[in-house]
Protein backbone atom coordinates (compact mmCIF):
# COMPACT_ATOMS: atom_id res chain seq x y z
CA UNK A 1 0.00 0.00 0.00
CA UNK A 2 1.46 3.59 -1.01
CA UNK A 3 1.08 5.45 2.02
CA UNK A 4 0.05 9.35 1.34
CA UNK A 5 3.04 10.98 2.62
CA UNK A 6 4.34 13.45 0.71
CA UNK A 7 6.81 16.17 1.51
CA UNK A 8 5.69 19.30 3.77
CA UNK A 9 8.09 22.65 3.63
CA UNK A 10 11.32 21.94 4.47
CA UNK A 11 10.45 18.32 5.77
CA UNK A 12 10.92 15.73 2.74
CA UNK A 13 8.70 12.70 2.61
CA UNK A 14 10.71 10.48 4.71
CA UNK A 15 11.15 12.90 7.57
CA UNK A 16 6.99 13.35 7.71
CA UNK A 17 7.03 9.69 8.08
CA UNK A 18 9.11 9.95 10.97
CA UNK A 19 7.56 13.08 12.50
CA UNK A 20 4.18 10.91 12.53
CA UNK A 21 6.29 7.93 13.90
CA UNK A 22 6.86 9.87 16.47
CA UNK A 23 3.34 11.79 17.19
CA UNK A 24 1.63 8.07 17.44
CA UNK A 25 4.18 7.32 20.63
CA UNK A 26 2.24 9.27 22.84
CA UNK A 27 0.00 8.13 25.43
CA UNK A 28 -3.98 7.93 25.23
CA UNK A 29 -6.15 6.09 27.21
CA UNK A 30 -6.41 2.61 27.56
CA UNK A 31 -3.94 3.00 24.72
CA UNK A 32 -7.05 4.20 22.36
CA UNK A 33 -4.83 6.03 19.65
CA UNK A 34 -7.61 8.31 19.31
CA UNK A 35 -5.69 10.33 16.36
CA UNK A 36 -5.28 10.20 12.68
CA UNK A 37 -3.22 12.91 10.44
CA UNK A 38 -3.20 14.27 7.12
CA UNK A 39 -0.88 16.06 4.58
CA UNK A 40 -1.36 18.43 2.46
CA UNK A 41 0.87 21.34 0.93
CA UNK A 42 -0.41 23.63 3.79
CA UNK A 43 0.79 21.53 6.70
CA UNK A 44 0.53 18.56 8.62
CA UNK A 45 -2.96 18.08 10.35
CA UNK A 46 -3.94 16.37 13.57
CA UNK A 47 -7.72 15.01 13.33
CA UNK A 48 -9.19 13.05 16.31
CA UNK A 49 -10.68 9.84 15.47
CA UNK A 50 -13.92 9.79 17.07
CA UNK A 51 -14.70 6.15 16.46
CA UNK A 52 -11.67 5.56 19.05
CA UNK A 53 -13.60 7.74 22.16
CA UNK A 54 -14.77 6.33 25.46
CA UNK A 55 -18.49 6.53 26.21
CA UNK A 56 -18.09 5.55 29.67
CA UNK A 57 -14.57 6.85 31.23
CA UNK A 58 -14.61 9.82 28.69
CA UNK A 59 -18.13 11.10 28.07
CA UNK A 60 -16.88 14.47 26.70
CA UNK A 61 -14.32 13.45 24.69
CA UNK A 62 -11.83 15.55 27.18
CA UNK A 63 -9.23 12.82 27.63
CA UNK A 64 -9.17 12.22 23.68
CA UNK A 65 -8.19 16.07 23.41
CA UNK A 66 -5.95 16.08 26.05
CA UNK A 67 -4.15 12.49 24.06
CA UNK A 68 -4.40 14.31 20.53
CA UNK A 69 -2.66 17.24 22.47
CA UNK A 70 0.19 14.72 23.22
CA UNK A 71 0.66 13.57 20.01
CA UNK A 72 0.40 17.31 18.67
CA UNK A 73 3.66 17.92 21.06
CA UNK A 74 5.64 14.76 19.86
CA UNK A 75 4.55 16.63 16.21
CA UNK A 76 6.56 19.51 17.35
CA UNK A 77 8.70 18.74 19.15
CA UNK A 78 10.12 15.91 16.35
CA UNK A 79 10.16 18.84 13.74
CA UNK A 80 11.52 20.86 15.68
CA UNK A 81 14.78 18.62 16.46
CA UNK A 82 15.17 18.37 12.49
CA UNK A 83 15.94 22.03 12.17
CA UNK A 84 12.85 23.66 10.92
CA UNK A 85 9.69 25.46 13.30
CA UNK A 86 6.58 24.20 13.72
CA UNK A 87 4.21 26.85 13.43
CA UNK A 88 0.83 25.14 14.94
CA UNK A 89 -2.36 26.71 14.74
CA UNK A 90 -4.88 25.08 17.06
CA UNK A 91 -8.91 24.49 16.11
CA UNK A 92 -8.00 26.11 12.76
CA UNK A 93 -11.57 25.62 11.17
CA UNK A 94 -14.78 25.46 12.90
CA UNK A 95 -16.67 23.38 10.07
CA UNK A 96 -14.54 20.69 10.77
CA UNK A 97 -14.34 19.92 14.70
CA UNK A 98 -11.85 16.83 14.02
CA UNK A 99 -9.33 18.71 12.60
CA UNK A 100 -7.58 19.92 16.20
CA UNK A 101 -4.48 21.62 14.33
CA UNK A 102 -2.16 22.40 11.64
CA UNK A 103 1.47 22.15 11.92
CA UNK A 104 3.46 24.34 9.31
CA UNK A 105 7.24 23.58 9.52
CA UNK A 106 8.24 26.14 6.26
CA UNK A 107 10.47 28.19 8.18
CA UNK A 108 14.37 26.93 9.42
CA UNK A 109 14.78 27.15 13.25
CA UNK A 110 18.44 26.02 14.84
CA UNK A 111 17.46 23.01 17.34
CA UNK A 112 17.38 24.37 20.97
CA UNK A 113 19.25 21.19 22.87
CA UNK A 114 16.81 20.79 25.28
CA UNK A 115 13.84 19.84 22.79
CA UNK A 116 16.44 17.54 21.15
CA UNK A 117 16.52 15.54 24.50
CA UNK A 118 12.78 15.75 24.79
CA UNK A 119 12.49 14.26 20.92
CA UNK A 120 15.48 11.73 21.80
CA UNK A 121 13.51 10.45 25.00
CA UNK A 122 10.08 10.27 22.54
CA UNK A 123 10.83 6.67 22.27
CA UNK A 124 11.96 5.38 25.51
CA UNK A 125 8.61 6.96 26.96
CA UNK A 126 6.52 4.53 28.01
CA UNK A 127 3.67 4.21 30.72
CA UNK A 128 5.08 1.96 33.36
CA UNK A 129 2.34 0.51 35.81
CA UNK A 130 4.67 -1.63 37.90
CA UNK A 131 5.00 -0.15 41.91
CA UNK A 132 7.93 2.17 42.15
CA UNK A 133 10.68 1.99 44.69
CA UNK A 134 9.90 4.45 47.70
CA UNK A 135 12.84 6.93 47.29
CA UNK A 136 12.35 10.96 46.94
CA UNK A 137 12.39 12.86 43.83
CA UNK A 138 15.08 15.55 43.76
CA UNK A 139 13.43 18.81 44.08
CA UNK A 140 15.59 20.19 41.26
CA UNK A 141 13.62 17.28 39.19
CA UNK A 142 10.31 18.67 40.44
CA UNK A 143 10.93 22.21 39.80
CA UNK A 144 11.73 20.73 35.76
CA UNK A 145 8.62 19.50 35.52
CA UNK A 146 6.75 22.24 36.85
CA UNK A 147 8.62 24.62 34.08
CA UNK A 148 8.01 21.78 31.53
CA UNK A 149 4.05 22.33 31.96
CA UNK A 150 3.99 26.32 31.91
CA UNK A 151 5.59 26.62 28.89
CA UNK A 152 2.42 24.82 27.82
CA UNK A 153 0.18 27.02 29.47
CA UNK A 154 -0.68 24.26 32.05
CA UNK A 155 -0.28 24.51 35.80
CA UNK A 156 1.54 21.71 38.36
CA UNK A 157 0.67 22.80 41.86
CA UNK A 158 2.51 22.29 44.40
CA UNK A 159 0.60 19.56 47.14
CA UNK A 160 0.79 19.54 50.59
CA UNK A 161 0.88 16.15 53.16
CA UNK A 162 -3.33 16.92 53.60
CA UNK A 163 -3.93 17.27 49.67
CA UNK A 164 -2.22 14.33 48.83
CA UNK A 165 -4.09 12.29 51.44
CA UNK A 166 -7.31 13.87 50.61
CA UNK A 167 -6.11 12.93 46.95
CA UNK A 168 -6.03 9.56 47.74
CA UNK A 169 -9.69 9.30 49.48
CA UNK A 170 -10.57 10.78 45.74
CA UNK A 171 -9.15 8.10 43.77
CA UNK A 172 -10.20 4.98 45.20
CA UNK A 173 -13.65 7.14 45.58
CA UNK A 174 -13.44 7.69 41.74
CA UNK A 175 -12.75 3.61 41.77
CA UNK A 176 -15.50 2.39 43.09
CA UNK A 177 -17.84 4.42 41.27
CA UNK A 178 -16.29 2.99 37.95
CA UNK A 179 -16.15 -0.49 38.98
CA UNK A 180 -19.83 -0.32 40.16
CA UNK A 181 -20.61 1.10 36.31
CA UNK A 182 -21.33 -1.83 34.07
CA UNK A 183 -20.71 0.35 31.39
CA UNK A 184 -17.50 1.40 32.04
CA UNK A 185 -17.03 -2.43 33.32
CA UNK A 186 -17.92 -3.31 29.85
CA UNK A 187 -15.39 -0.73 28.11
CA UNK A 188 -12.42 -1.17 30.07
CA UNK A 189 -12.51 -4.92 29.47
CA UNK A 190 -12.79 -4.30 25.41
CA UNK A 191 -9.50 -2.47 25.66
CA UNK A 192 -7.23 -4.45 28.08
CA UNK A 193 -6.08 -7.88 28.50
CA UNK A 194 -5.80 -7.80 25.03
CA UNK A 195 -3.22 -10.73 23.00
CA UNK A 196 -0.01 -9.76 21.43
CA UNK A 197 -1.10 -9.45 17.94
CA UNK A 198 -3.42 -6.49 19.18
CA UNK A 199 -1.94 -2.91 17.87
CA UNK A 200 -4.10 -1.03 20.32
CA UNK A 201 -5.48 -1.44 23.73
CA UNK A 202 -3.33 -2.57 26.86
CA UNK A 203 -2.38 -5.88 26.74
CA UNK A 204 -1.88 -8.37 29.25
CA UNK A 205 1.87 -8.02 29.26
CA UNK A 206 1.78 -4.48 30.05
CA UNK A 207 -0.51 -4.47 32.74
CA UNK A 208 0.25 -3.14 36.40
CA UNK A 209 0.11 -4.33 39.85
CA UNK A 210 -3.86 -5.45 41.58
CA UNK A 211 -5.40 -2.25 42.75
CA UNK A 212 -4.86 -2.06 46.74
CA UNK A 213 -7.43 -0.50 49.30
CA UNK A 214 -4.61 -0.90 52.10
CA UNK A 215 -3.90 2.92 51.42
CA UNK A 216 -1.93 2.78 48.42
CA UNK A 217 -2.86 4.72 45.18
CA UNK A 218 -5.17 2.89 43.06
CA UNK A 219 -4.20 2.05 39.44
CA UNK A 220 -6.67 1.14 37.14
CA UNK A 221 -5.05 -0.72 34.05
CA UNK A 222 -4.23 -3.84 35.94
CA UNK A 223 -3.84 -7.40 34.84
CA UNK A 224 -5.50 -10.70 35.51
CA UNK A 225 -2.64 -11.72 37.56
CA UNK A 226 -0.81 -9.65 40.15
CA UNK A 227 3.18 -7.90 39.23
CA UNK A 228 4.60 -8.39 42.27
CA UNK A 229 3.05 -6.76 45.39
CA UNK A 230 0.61 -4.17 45.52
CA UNK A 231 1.04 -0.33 44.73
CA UNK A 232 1.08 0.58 48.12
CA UNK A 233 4.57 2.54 47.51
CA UNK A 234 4.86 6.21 48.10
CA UNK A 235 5.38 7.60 44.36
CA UNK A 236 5.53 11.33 43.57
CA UNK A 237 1.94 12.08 42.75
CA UNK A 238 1.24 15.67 40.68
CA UNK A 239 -2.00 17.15 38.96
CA UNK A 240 -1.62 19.28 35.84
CA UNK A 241 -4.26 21.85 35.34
CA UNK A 242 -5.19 24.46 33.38
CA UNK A 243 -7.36 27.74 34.23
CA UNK A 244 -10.33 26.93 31.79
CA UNK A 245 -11.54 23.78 30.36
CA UNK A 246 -12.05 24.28 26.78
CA UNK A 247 -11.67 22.51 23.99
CA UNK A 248 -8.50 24.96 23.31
CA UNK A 249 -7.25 24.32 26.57
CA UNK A 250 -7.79 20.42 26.69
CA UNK A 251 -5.52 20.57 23.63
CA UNK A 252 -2.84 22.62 25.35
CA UNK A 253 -3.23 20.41 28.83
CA UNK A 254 -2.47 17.67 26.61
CA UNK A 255 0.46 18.58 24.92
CA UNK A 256 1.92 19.90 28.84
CA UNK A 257 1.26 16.38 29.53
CA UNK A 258 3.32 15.06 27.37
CA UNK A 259 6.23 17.75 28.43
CA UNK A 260 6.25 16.74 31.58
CA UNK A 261 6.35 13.00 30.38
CA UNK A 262 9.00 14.01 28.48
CA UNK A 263 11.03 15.92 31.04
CA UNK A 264 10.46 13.01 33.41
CA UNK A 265 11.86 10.57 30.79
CA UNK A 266 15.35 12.59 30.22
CA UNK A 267 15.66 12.52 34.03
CA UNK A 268 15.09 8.77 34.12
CA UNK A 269 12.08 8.83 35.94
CA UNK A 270 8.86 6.56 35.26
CA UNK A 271 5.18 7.41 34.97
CA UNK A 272 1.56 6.09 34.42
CA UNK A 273 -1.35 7.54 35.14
CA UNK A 274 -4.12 7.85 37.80
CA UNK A 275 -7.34 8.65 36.02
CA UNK A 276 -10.00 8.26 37.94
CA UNK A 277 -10.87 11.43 39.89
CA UNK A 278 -10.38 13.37 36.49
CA UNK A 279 -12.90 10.70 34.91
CA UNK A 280 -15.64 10.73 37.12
CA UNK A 281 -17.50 14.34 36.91
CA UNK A 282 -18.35 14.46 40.39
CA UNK A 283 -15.00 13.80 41.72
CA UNK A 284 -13.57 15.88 39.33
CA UNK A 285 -15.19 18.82 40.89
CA UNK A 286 -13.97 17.72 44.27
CA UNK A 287 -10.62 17.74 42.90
CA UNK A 288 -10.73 21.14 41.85
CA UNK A 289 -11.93 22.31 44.87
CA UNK A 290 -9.50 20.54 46.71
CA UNK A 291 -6.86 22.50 44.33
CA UNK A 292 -8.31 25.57 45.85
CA UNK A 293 -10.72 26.32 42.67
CA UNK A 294 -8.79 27.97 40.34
CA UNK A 295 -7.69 25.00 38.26
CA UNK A 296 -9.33 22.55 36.10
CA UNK A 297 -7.67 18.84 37.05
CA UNK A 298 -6.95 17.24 33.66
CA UNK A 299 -4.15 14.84 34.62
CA UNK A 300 -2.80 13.17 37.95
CA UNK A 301 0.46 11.59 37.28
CA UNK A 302 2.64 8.74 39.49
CA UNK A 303 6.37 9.63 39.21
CA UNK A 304 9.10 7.33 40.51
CA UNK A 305 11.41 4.79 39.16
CA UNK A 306 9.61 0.84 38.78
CA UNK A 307 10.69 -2.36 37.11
CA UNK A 308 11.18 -2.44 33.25
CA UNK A 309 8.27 -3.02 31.45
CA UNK A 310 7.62 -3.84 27.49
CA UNK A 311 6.42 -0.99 25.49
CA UNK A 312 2.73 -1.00 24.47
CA UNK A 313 1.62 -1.56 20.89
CA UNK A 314 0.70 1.08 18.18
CA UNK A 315 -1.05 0.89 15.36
CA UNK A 316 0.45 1.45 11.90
CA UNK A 317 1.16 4.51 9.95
CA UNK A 318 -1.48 2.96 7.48
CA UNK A 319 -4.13 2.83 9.94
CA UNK A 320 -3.73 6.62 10.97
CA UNK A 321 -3.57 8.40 7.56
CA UNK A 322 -6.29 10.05 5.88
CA UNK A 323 -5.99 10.34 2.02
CA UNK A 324 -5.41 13.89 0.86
CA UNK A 325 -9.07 14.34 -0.52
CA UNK A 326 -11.01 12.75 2.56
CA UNK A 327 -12.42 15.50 4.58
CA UNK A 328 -14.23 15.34 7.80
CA UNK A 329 -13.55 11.51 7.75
């Protein structure tokens, strides 16, 4: 099959290819891969594939923004390390609500070395469910990651002892809501567990630890059979917010998310994800309040350092193209 690739600016053929090698590393729930991308002589576009949302954990379609805005930042941040700028225009056309942005790399911009590292570490990022060892994150390392998501536009408060515990009550509150929702029941089962051959989903393999109710954080994605003991390890735990909760700034929480992924990569940390008091409306709210108001929650992160894990499939370059003359497809 002739993929439609074709040269973009200053980016030949070949080096698109790799640019959306590297947008489909980025995480998305339950490993959904809920993007597709097109070119065309204007730019490289970023659709969301709505056929790949969540009904049940994702009933606005906020979590598929905030993954597109991932990908958009792997977009960038690959061009960017191959010498040219990627001039991004976000929600470019309101006729067509999949298309989420155009990326324009027709101007030369000298590498900065720091978004080199960030595009080097692209593929060594990986969500790693396994419990982390108990040992303190530098605060240098913190501080990094705080930077990494306000160049974004996002926000990573700072927690104190009483948030984090009141944190925790959130997320094993936001479990046992999901668990008790046959829907969601239903939906997380389609997309984990899933056999080696799948491309998409989380499969068995890369599955984490049995959820705990002895205190420890609660993670969702976990297999049939227990990793080891139970997360009930002190990780560092951080929220990323932003100060409106738009479709625009979904997008741009997104692509702070994958900063801070990124950042946390180069410094040789670990991360996965703790989803459900961002997923659950009610609890969401809470959050926010417990934030002090200001912010809208879009991710909670665990940070640490846990056993190597396999990588989690993708699906091919084939399977996330859109011809040249599809539109709104």
């Amino acid at each position: 099959m002739t993929l439609p690739i074709t040269s973009i600016g200053l980016l030949d053929s070949d080096q698109v290819k790799s640019v959306i090698g590297a947008a489909v590393l980025a995480p998305s729930t339950h490993n959904t891969q809920p993007w597709r991308f097109r070119c065309t002589p204007a730019g490289l576009e970023l659709h969301a594939d709505p056929d790949r949302a969540l009904p049940a954990a994702d009933a606005d379609q906020r979590e598929l923004l905030l993954s597109c805005g991932a990908a958009l930042f792997n977009v960038r941040t690959a061009i960017h390390a191959l010498g040219a700028h990627p001039a991004t225009t976000l929600l470019p056309r309101r006729d067509d609500p999949t298309l989420l942005a155009v990326v324009r790399p027709f101007a030369a911009r000298r590498p900065d070395q720091r978004l080199v590292e960030l595009a080097d570490a692209i593929p060594r990022r990986h969500t790693n469910r396994t419990p982390f060892e108990s040992v303190a994150i530098p605060a240098s390392i913190v501080a990094e990651l705080r930077h990494a998501a306000e160049l974004e536009q996002a926000w990573l408060p700072r927690l104190n002892a009483h948030q984090l515990d009141q944190l925790r009550e959130l997320v094993h509150k936001g479990h046992h809501a999901q668990v008790a929702d046959p829907a969601f029941l239903a939906e997380w089962r389609y997309w984990t567990a899933r056999d080696r051959d799948s491309r998409d989903g989380v499969p068995e393999y890369a599955a984490g630890a049995m959820p705990s109710d002895n205190g420890g954080w609660v993670l969702r994605d976990f297999g049939s059979h227990p990793r080891g003991r139970t997360d009930d390890s002190e990780p560092l735990v951080v929220v990323i917010g932003s100060f409106d909760d738009t479709r625009m700034d979904r997008i741009r929480a997104g692509q702070a998310m994958q900063r801070v992924l990124l950042t946390a990569t180069v410094a040789g940390l670990d991360a996965s994800f703790i989803s459900q008091p961002v997923e659950v409306p009610a609890i969401r709210t809470e959050l926010r309040s417990l934030l002090g108001g200001g912010l809208w929650p879009q991710i909670v992160l665990r940070l640490g350092r846990g056993a190597p894990v396999p990588w989690t499939p993708r699906r091919s370059l084939a399977d996330v193209l859109l011809e040249p003359h599809q539109l709104n497809a």
